[in-house]
N, C-alpha and C. Protein backbone atom coordinates (compact mmCIF):
# COMPACT_ATOMS: atom_id res chain seq x y z
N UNK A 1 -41.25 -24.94 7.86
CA UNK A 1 -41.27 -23.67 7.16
C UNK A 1 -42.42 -23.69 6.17
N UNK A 2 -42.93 -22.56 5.97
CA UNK A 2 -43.53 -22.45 5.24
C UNK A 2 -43.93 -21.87 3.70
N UNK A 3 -44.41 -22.65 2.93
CA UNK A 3 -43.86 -21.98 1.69
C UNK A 3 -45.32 -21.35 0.71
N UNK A 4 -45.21 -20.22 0.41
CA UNK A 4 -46.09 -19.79 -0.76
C UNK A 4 -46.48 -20.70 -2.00
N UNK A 5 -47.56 -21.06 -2.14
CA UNK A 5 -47.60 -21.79 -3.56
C UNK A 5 -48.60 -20.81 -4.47
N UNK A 6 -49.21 -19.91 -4.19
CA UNK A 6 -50.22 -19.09 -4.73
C UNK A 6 -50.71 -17.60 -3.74
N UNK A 7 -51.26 -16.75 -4.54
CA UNK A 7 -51.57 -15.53 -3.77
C UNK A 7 -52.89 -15.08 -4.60
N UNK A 8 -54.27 -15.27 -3.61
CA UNK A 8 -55.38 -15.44 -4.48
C UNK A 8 -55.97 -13.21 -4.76
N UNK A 9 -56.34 -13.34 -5.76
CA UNK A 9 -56.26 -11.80 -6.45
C UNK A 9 -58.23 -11.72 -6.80
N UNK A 10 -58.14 -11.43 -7.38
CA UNK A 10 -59.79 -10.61 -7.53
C UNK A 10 -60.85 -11.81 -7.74
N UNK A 11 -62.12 -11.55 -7.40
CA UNK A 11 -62.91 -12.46 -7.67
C UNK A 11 -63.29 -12.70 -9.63
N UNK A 12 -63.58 -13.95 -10.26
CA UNK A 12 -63.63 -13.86 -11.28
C UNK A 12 -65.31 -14.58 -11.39
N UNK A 13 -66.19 -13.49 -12.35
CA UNK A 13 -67.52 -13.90 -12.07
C UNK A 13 -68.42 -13.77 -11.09
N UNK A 14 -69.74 -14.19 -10.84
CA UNK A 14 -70.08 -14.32 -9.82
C UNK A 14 -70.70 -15.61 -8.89
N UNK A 15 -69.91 -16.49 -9.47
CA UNK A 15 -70.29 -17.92 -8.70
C UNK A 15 -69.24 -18.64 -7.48
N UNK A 16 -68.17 -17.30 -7.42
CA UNK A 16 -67.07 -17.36 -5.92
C UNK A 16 -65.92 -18.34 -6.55
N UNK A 17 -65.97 -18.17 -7.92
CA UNK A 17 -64.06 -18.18 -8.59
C UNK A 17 -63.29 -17.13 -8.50
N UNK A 18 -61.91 -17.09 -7.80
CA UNK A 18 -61.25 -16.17 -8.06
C UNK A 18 -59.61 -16.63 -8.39
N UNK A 19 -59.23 -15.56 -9.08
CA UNK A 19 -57.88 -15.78 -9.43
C UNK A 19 -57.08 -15.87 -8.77
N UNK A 20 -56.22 -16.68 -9.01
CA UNK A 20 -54.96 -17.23 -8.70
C UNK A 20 -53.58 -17.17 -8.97
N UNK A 21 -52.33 -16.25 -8.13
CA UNK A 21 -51.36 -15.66 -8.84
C UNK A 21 -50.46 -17.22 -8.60
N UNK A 22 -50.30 -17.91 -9.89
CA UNK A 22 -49.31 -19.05 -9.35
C UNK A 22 -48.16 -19.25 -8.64
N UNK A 23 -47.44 -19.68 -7.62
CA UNK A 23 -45.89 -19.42 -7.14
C UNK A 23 -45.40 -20.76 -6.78
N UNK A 24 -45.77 -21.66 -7.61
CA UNK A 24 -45.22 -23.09 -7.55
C UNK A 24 -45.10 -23.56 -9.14
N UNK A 25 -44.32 -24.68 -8.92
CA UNK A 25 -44.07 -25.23 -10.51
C UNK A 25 -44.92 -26.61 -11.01
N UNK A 26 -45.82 -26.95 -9.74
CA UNK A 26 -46.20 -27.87 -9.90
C UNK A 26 -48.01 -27.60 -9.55
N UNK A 27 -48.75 -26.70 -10.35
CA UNK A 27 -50.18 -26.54 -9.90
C UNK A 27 -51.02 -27.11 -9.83
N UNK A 28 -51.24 -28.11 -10.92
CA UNK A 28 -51.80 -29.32 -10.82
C UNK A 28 -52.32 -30.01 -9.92
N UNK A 29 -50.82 -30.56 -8.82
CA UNK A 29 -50.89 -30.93 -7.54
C UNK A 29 -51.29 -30.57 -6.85
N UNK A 30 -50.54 -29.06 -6.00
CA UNK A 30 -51.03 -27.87 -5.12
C UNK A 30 -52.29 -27.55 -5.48
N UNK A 31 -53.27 -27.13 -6.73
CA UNK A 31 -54.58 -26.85 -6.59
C UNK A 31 -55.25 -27.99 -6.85
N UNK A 32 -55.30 -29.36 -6.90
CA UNK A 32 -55.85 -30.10 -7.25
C UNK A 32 -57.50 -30.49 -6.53
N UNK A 33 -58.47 -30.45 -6.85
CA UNK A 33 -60.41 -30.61 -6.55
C UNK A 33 -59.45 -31.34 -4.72
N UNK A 34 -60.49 -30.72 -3.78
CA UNK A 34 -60.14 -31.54 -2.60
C UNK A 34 -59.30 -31.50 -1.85
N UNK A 35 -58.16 -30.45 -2.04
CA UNK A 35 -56.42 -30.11 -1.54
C UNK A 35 -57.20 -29.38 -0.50
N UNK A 36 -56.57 -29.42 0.46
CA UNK A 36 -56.71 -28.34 1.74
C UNK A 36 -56.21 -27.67 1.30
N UNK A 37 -55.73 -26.07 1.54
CA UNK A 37 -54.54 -25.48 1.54
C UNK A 37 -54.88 -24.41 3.30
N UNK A 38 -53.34 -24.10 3.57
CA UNK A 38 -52.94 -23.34 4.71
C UNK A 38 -53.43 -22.58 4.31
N UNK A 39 -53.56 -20.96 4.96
CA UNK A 39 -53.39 -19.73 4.41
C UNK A 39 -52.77 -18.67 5.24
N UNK A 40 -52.40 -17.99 4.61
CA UNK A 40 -51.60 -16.59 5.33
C UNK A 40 -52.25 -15.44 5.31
N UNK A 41 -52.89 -14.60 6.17
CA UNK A 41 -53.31 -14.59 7.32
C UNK A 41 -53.82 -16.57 7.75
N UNK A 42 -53.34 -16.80 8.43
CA UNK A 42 -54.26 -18.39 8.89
C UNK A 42 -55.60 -18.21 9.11
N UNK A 43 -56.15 -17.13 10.03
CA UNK A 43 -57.67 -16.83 10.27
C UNK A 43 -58.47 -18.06 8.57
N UNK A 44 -58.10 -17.04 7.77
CA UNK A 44 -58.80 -17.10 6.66
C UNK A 44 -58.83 -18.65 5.83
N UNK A 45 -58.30 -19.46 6.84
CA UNK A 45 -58.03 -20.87 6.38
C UNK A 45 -58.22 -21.76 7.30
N UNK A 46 -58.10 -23.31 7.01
CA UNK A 46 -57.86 -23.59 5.43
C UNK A 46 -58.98 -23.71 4.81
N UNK A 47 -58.34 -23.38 3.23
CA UNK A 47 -59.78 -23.68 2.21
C UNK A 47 -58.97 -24.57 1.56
N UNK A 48 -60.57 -25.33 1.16
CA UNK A 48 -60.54 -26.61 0.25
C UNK A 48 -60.56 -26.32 -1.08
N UNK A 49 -59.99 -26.68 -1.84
CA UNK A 49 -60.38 -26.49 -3.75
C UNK A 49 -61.52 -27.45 -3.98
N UNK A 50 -62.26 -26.12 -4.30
CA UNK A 50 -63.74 -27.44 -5.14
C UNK A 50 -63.76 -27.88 -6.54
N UNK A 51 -63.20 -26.88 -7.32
CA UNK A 51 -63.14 -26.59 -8.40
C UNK A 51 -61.53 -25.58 -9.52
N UNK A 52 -60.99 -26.24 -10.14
CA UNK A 52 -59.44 -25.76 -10.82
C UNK A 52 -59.75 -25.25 -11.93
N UNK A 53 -59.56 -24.30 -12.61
CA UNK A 53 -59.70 -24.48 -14.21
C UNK A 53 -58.79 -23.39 -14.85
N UNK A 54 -58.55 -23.69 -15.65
CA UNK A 54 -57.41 -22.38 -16.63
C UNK A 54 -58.37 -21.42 -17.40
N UNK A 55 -58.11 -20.25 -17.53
CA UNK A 55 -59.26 -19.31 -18.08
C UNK A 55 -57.88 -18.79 -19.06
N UNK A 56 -57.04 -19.08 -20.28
CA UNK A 56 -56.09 -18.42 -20.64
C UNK A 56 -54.82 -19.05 -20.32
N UNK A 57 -54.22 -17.98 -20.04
CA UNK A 57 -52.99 -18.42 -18.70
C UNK A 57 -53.52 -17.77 -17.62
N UNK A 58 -54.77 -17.85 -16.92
CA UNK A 58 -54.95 -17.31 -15.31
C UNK A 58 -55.28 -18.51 -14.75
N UNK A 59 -55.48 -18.80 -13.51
CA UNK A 59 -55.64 -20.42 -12.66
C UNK A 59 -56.93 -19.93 -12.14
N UNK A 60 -57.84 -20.32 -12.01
CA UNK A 60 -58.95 -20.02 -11.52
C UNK A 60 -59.43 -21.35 -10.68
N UNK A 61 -60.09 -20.74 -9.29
CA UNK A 61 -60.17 -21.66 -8.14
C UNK A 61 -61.38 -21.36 -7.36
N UNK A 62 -61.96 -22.24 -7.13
CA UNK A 62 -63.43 -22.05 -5.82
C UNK A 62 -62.83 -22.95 -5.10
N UNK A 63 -63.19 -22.48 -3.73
CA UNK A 63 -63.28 -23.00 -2.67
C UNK A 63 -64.81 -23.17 -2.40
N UNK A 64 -64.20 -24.42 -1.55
CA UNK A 64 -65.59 -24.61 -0.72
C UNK A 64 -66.63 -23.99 0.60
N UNK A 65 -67.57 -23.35 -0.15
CA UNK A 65 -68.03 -22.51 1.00
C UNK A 65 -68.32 -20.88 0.34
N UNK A 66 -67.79 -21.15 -0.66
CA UNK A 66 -67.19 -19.64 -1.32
C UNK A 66 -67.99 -19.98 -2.34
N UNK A 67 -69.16 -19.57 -2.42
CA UNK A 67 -69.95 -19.67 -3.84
C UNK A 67 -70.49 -18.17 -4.42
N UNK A 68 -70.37 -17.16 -3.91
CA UNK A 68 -70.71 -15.50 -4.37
C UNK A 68 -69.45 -15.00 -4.77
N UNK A 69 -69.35 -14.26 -5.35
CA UNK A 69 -68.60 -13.02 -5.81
C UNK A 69 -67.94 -12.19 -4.33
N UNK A 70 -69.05 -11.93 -3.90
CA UNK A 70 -68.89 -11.12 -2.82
C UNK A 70 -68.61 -11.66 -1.24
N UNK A 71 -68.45 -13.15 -1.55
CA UNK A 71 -67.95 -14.01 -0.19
C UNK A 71 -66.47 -13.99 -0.76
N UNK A 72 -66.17 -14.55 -2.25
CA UNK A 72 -65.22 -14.84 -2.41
C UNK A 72 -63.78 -13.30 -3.09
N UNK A 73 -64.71 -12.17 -2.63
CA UNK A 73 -63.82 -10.67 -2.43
C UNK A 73 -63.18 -11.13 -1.10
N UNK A 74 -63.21 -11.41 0.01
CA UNK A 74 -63.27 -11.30 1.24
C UNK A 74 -61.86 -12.46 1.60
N UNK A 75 -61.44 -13.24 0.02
CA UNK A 75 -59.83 -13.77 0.17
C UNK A 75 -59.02 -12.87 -0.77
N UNK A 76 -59.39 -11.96 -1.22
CA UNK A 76 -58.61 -11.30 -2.37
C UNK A 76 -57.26 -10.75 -1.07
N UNK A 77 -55.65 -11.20 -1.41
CA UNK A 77 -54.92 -11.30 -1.21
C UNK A 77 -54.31 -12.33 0.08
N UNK A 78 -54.97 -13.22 -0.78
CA UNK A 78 -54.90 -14.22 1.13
C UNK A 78 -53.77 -15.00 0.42
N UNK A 79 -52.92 -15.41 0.84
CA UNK A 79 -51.68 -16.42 0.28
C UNK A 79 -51.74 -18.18 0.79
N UNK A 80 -51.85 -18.61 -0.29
CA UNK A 80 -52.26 -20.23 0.02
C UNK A 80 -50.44 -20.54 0.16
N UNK A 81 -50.48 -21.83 1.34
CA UNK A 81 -49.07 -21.91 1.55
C UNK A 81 -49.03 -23.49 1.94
N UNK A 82 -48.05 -24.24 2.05
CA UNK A 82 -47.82 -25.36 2.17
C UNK A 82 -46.89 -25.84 2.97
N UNK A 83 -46.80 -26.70 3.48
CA UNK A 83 -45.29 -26.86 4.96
C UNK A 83 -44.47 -27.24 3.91
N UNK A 84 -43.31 -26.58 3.91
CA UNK A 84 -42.03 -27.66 3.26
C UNK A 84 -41.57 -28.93 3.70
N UNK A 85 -42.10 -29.34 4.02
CA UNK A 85 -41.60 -30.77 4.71
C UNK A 85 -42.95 -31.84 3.28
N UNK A 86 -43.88 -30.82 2.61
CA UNK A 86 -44.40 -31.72 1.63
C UNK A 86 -44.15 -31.63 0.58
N UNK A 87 -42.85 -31.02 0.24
CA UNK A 87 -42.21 -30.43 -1.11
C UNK A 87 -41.30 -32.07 -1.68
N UNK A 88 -41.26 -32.57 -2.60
CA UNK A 88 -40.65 -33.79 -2.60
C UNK A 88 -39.37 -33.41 -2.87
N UNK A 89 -38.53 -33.93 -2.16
CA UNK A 89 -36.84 -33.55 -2.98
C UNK A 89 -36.85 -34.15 -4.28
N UNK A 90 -35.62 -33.15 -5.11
CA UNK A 90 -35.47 -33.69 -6.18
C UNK A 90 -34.64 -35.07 -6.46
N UNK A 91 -34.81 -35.64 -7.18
CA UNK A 91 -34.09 -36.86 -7.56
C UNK A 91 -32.07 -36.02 -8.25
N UNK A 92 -32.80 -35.60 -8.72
CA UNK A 92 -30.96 -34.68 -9.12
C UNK A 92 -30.28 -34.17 -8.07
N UNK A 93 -28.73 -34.65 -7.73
CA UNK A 93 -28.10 -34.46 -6.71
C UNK A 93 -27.80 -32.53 -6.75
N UNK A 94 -27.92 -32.26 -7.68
CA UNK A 94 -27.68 -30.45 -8.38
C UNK A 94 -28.53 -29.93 -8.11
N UNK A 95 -29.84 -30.13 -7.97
CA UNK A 95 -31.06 -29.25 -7.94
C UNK A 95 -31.65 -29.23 -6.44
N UNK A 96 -32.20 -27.88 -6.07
CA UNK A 96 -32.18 -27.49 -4.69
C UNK A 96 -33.07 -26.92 -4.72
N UNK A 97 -34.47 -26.83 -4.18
CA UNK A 97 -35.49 -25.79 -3.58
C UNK A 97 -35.02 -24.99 -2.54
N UNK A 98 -35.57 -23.99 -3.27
CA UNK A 98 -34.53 -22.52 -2.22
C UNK A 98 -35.39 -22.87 -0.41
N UNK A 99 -35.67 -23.47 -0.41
CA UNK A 99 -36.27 -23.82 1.44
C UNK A 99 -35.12 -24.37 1.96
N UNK A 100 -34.48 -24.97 0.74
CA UNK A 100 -33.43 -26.17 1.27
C UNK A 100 -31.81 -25.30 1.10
N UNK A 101 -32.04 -24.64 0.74
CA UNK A 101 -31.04 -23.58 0.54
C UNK A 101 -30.17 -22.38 1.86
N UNK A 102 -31.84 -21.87 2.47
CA UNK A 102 -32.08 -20.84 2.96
C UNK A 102 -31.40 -21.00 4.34
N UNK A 103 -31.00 -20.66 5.09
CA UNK A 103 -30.32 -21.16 6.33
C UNK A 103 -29.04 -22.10 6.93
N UNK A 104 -28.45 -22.35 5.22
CA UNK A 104 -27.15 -23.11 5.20
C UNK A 104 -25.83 -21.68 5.41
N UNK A 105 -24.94 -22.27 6.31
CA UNK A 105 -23.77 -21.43 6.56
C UNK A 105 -23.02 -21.46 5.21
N UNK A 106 -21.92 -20.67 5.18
CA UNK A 106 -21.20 -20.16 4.15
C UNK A 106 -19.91 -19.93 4.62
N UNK A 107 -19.25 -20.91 4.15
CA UNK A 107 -17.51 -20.98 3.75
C UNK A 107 -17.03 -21.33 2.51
N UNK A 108 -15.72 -20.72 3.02
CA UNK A 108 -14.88 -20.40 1.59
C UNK A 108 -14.48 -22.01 1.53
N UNK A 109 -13.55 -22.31 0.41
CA UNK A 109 -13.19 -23.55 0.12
C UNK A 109 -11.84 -23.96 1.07
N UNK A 110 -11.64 -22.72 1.44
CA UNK A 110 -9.94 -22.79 3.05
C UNK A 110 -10.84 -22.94 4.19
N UNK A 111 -12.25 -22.89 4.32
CA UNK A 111 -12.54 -22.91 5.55
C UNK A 111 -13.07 -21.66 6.24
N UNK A 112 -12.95 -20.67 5.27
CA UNK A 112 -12.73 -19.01 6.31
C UNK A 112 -14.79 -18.58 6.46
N UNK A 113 -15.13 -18.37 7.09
CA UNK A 113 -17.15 -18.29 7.02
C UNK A 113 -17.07 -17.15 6.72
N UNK A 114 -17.68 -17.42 5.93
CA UNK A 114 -18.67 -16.10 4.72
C UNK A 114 -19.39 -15.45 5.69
N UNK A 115 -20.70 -16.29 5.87
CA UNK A 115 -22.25 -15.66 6.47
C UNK A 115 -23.49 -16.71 6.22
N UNK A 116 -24.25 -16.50 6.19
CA UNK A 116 -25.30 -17.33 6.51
C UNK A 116 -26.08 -16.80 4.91
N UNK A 117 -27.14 -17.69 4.30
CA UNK A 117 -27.90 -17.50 3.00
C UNK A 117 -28.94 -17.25 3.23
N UNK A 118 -29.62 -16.56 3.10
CA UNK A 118 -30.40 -15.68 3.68
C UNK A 118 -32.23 -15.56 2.51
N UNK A 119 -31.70 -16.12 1.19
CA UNK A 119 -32.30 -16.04 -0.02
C UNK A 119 -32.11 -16.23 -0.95
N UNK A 120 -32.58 -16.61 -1.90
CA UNK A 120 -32.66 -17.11 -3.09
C UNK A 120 -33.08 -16.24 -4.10
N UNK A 121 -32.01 -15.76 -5.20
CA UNK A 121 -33.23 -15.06 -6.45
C UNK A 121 -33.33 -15.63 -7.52
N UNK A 122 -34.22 -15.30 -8.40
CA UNK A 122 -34.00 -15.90 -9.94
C UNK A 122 -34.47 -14.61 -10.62
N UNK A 123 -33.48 -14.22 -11.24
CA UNK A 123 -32.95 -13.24 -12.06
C UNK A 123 -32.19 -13.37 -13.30
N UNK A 124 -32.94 -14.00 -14.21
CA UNK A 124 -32.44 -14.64 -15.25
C UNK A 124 -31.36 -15.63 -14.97
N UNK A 125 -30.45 -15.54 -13.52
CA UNK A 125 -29.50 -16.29 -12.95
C UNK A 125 -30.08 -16.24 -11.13
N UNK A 126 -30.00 -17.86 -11.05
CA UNK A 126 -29.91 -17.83 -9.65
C UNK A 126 -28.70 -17.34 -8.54
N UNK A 127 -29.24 -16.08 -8.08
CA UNK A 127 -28.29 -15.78 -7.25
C UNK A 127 -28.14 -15.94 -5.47
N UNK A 128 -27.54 -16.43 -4.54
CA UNK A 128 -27.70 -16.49 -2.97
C UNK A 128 -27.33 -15.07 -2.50
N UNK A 129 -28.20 -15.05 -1.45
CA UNK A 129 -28.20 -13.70 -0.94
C UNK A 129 -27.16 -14.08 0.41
N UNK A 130 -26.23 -13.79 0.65
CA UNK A 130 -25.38 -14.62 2.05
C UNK A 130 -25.16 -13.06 3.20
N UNK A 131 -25.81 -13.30 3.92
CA UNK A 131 -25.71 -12.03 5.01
C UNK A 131 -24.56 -12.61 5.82
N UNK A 132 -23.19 -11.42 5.95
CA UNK A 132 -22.37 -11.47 5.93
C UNK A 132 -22.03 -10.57 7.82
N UNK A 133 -21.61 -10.75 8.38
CA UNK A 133 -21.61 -10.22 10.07
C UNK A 133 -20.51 -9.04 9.78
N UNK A 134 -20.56 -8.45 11.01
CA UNK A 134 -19.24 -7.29 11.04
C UNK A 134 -19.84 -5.90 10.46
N UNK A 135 -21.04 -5.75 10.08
CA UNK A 135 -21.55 -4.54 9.17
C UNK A 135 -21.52 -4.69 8.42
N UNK A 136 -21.02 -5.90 7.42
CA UNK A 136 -20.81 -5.56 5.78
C UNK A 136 -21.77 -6.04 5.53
N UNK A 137 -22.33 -5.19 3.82
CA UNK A 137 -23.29 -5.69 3.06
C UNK A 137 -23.55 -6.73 2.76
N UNK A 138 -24.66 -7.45 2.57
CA UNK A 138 -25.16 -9.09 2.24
C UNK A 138 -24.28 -9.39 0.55
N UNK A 139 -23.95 -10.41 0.17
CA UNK A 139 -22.88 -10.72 -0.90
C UNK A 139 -24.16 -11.22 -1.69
N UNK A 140 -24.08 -10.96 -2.91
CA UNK A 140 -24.80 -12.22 -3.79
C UNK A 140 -23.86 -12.95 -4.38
N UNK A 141 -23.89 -14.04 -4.63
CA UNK A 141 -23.11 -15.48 -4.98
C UNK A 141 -23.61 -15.85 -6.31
N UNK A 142 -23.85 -15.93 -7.75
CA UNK A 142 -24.13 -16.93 -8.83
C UNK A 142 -24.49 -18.34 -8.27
N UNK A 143 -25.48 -19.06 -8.12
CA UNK A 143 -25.29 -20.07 -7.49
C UNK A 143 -25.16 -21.06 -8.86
N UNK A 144 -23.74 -21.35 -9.06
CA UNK A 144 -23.60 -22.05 -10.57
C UNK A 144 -22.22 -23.10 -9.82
N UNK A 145 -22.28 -24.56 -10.26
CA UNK A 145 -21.24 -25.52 -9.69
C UNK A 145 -19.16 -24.86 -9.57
N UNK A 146 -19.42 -23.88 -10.46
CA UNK A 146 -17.88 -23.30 -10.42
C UNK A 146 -17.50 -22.08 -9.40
N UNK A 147 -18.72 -21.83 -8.95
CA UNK A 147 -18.57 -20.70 -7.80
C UNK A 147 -19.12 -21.56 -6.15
N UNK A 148 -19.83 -22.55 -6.59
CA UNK A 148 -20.51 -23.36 -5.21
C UNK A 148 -20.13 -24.63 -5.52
N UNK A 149 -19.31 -25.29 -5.04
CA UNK A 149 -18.58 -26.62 -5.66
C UNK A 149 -19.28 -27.73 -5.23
N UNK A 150 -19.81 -27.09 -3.64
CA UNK A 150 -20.31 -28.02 -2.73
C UNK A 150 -21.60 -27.37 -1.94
N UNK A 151 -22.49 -28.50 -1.97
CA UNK A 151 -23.54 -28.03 -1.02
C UNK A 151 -23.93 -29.27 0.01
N UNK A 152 -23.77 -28.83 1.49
CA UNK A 152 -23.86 -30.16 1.98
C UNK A 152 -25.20 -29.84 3.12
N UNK A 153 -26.69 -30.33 2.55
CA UNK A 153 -27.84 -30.60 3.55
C UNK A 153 -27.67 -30.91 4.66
N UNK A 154 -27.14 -31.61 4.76
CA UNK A 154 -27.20 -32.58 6.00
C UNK A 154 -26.26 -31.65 6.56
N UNK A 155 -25.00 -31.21 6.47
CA UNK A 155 -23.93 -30.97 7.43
C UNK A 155 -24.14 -29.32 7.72
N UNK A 156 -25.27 -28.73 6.93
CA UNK A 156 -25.84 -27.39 7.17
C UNK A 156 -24.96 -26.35 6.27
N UNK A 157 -23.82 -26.38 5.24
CA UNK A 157 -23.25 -25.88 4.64
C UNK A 157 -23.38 -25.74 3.33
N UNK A 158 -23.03 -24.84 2.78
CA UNK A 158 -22.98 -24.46 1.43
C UNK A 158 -21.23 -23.91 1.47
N UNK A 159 -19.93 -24.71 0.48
CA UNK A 159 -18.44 -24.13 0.02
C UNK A 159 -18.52 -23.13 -0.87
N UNK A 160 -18.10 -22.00 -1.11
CA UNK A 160 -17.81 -21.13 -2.14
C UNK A 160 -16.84 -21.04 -2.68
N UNK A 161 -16.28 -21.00 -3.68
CA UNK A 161 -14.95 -20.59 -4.20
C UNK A 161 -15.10 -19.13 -5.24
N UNK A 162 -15.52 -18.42 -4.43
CA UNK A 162 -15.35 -17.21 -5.12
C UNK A 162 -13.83 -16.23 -5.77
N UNK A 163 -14.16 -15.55 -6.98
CA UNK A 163 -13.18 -15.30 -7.53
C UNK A 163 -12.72 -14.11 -6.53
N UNK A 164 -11.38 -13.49 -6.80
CA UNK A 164 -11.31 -12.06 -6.60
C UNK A 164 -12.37 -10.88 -6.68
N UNK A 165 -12.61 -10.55 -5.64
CA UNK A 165 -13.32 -9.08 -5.58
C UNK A 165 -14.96 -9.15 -5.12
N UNK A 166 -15.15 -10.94 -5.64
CA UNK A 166 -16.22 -11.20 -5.50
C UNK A 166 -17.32 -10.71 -3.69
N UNK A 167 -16.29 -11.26 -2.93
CA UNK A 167 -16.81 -10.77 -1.47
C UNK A 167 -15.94 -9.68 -0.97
């Protein structure tokens, strides 16, 4: 799967820096001098980082090859992306990258299947999006240890113990 780490936006200057909308927590890494990155459209990739720098809070990035203004218009909305399979798991048995999330089934704590998770939000609270069969609307879930008791990777499940009314 593939995951967004950045979505590159207007050229900055004219020596083929352009901005960088961040969508990872770790930029450092992901843009680091020399990183390949994928891209979305693929055509338009991969580009190499030649150059990282912070202008503020904006990320500013050249690629290699990309030295004009007007070469480097020609990625304005290209999305740099990364395989999840190079995302490191976390060391905390609690903490979950929504990749690792996304495609786990959904049962109640009796056993009865919810639906499948479909997404991840962060909305001041992380919520699961669980698309639910039969016509009914997709459920959002709190994803907090007293509503999700259990999350099991390996066995492809996510338990809910939702209150009344909740689904």
């Amino acid at each position: 799967m593939q995951l967004v780490v950045g979505r590159i936006g207007r050229p900055h200057g004219v020596r083929g820096e352009v901005t960088v909308e961040v969508r990872t927590d770790e930029p450092e890494l992901r843009f680091a001098p020399g990183t390949a990155l994928a891209t979305d459209p693929a055509a338009r990739g991969p580009l190499v980082v030649e150059s990282r720098r912070w202008n503020k809070s904006v990320l500013l990035l050249r690629f290699e090859g990309f030295t004009a203004r007007e070469t480097a218009e020609e990625l304005r909305g290209t999305m740099l992306v990364i395989d999840s399979a190079d995302v490191t798991p976390s060391d905390d048995p609690d903490e979950f990258h929504d990749h690792q999330l996304v495609g786990l089934a959904v049962v109640t704590v009796g056993g009865t299947p919810v639906g499948e998770v479909t997404d991840v939000l962060h909305h001041g609270q992380d919520l699961l999006v669980v698309r639910r069969g039969g016509g009914q609307d997709d459920a959002l879930i709190p994803f907090v240890k007293a509503l999700v008791p259990e999350v099991d990777l390996a066995g492809g499940k996510l338990v809910v113990d939702p209150p009344e009314g909740l689904l």
